[in-house]
N, C-alpha and C. Protein backbone atom coordinates (compact mmCIF):
# COMPACT_ATOMS: atom_id res chain seq x y z
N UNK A 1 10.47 -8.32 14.94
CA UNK A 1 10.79 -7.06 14.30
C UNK A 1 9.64 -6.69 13.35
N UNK A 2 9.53 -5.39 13.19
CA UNK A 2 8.35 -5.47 12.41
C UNK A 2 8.65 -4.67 11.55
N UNK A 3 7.66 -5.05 10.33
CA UNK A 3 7.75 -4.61 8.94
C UNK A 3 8.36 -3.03 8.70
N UNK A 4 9.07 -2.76 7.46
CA UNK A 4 9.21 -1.24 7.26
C UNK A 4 7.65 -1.14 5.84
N UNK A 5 7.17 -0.48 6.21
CA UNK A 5 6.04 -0.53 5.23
C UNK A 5 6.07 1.38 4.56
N UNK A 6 6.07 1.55 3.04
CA UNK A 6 5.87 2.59 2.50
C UNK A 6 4.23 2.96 2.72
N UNK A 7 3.98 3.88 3.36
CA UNK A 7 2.60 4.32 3.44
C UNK A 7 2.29 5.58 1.55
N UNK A 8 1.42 4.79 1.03
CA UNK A 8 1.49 5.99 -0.39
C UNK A 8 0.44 6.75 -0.28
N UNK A 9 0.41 7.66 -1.33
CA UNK A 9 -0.51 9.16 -1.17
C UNK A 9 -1.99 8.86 -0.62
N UNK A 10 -2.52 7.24 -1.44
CA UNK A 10 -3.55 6.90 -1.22
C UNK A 10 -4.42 6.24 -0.47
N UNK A 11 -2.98 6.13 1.24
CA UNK A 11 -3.84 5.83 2.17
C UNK A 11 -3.13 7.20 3.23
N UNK A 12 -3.26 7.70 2.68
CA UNK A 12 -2.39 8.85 3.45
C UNK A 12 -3.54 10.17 3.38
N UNK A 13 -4.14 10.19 2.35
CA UNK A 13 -4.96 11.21 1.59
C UNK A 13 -6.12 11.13 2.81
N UNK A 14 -6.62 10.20 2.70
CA UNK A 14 -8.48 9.87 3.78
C UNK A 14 -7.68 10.22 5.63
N UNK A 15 -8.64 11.20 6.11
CA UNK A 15 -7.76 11.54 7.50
C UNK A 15 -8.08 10.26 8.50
N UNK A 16 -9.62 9.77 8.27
CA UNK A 16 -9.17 8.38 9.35
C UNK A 16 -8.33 7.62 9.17
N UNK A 17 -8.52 7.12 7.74
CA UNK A 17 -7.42 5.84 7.43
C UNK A 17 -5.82 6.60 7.86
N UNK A 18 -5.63 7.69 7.50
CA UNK A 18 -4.16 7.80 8.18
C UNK A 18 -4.02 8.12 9.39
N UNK A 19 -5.25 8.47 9.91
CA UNK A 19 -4.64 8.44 11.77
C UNK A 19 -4.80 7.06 12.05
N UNK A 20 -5.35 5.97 11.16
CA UNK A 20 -5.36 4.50 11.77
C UNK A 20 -4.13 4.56 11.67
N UNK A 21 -3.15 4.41 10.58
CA UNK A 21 -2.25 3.64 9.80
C UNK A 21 -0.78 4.81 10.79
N UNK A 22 -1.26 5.87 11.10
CA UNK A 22 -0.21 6.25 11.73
C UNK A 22 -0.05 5.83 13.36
N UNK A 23 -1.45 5.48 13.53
CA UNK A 23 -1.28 5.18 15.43
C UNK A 23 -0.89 3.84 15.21
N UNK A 24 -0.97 2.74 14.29
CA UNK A 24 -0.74 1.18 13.55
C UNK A 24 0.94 1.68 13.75
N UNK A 25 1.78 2.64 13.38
CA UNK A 25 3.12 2.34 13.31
C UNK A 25 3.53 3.00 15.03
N UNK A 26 2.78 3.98 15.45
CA UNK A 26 3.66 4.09 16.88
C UNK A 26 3.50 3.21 17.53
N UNK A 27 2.99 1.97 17.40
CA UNK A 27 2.06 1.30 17.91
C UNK A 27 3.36 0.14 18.01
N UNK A 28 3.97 0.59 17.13
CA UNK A 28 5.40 -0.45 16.34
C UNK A 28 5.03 -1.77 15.86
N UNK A 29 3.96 -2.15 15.57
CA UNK A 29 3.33 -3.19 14.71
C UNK A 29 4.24 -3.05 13.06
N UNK A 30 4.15 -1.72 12.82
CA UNK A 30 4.68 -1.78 11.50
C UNK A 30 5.97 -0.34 11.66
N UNK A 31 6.88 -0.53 10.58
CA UNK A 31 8.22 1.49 10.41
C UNK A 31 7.44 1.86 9.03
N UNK A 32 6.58 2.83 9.73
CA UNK A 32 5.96 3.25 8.43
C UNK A 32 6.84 4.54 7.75
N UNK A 33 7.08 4.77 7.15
CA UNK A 33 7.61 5.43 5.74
C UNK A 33 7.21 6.15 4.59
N UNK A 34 7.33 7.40 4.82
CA UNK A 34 7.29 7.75 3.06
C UNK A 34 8.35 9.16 2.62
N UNK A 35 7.67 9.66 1.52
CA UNK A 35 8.75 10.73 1.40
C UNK A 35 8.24 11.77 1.16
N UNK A 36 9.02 13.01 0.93
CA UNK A 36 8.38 14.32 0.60
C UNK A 36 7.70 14.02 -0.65
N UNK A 37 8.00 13.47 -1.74
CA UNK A 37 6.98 13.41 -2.69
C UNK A 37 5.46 12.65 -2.30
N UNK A 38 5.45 11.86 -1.56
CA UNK A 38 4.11 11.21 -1.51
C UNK A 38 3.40 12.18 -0.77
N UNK A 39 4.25 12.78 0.28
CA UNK A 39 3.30 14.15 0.72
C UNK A 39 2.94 15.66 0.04
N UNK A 40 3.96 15.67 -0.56
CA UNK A 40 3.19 16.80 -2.13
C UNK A 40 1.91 15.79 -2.81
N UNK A 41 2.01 14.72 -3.30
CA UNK A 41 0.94 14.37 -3.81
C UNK A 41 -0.14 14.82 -2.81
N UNK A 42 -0.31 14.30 -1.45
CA UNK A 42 -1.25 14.48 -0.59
C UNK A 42 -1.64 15.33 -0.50
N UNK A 43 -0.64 16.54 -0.23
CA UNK A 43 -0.86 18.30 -0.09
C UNK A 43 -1.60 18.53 -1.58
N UNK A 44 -1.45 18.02 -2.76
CA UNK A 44 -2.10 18.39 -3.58
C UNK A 44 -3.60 18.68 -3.86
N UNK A 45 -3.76 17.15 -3.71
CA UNK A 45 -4.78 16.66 -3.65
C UNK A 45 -5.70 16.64 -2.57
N UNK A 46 -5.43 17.12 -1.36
CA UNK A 46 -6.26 18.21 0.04
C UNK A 46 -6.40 19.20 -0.60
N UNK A 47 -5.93 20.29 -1.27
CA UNK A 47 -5.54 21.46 -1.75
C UNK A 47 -6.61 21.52 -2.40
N UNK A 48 -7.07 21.08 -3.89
CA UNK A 48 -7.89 20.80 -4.31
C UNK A 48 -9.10 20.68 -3.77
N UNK A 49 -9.06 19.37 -3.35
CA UNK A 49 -10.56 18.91 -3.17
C UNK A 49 -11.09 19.85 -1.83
N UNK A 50 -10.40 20.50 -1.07
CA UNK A 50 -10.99 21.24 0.00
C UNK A 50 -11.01 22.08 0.60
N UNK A 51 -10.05 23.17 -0.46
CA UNK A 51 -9.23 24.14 -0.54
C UNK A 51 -8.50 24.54 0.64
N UNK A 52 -7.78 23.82 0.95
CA UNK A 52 -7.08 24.02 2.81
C UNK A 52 -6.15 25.02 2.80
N UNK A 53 -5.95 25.54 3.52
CA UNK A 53 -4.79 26.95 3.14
C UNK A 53 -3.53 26.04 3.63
N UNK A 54 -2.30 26.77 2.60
CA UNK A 54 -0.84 26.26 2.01
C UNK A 54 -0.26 25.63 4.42
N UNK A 55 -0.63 27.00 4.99
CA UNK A 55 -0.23 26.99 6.61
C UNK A 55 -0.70 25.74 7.13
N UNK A 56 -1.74 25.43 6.62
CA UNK A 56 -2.58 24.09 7.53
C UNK A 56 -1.84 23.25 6.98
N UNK A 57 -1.87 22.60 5.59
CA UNK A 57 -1.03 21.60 5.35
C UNK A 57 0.61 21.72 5.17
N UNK A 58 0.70 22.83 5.85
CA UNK A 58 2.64 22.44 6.17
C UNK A 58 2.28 22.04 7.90
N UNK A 59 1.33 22.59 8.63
CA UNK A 59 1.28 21.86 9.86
C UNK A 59 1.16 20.48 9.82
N UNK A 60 0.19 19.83 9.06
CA UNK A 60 -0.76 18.58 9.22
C UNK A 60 0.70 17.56 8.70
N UNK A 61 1.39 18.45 7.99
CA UNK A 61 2.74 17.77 7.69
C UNK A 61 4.00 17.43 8.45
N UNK A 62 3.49 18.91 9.41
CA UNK A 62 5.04 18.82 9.87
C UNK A 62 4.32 17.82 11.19
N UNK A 63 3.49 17.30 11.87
CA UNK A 63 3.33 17.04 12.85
C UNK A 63 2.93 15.39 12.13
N UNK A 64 2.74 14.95 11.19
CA UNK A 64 2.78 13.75 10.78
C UNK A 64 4.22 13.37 11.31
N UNK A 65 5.09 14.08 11.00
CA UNK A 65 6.93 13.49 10.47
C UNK A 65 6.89 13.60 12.04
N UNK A 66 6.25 14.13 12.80
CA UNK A 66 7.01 14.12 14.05
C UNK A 66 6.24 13.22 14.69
N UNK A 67 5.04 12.68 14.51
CA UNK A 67 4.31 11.54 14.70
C UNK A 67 5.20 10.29 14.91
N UNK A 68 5.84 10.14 13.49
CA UNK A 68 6.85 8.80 13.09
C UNK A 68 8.16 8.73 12.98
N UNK A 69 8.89 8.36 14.06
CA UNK A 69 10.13 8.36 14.08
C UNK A 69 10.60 7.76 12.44
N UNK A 70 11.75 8.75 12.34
CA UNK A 70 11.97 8.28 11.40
C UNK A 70 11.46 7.77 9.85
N UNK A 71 10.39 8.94 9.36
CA UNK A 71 9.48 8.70 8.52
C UNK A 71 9.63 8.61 7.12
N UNK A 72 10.92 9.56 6.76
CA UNK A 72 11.09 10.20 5.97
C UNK A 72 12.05 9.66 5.16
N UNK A 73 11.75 9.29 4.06
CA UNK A 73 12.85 8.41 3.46
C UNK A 73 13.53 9.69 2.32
N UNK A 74 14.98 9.27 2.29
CA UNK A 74 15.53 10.68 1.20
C UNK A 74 16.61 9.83 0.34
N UNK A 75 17.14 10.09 -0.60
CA UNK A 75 18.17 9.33 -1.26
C UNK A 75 17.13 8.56 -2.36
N UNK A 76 15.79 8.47 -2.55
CA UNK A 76 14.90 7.42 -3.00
C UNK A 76 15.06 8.02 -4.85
N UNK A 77 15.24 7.06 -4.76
CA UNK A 77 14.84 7.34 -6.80
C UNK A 77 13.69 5.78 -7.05
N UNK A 78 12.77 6.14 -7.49
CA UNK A 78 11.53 5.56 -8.06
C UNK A 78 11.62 4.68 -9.37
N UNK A 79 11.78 3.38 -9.46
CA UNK A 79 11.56 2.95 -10.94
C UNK A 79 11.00 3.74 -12.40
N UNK A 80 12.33 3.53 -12.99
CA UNK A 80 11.95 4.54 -14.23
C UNK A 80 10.69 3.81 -14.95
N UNK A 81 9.72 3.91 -15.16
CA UNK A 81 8.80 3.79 -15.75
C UNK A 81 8.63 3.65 -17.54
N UNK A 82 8.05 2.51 -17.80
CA UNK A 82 8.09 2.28 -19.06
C UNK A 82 9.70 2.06 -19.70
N UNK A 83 9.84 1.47 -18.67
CA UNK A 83 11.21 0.80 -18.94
C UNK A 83 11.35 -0.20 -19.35
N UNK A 84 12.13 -0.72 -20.65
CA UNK A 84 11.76 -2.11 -21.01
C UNK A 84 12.73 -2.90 -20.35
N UNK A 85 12.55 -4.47 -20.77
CA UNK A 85 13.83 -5.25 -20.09
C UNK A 85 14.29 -5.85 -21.80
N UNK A 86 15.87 -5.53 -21.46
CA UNK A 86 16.44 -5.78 -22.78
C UNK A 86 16.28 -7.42 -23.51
């Protein structure tokens, strides 16, 4: 069985490394995973650095999720941060 692995903004961001890491999960080596937030980060940060219009990266998005069965994780709440332990 193979791993469920969270793919984050920062191997998601570089387009080779994520067409590696996405042909690595159809590949079923790994259930790669992430969520709408790690892809706003991504969309951001394309946005920016290369000014891509808003149409291209809802494509480059929507055809990722359809890339990976099952990609999309929802229900997720993130460690509250700067949280102490009592």
């Amino acid at each position: 069985m193979a791993f469920v692995v969270i793919y984050d903004a920062c191997v998601l961001y570089p387009n080779t490394l994520r067409d590696l890491l996405i042909h690595v999960s159809q590949r079923g080596f790994v259930r790669a995973r992430w969520t709408e937030a790690i892809l706003d980060e991504v969309d951001r940060n394309v946005a920016r650095d290369y000014n891509i219009a808003p149409e291209t990266l809802a494509r480059r998005r929507s055809l990722m999720n359809l890339a990976v069965r099952d990609c999309l994780v929802t229900g997720f709440e993130p460690p509250h941060r700067g949280a102490q332990a009592a």
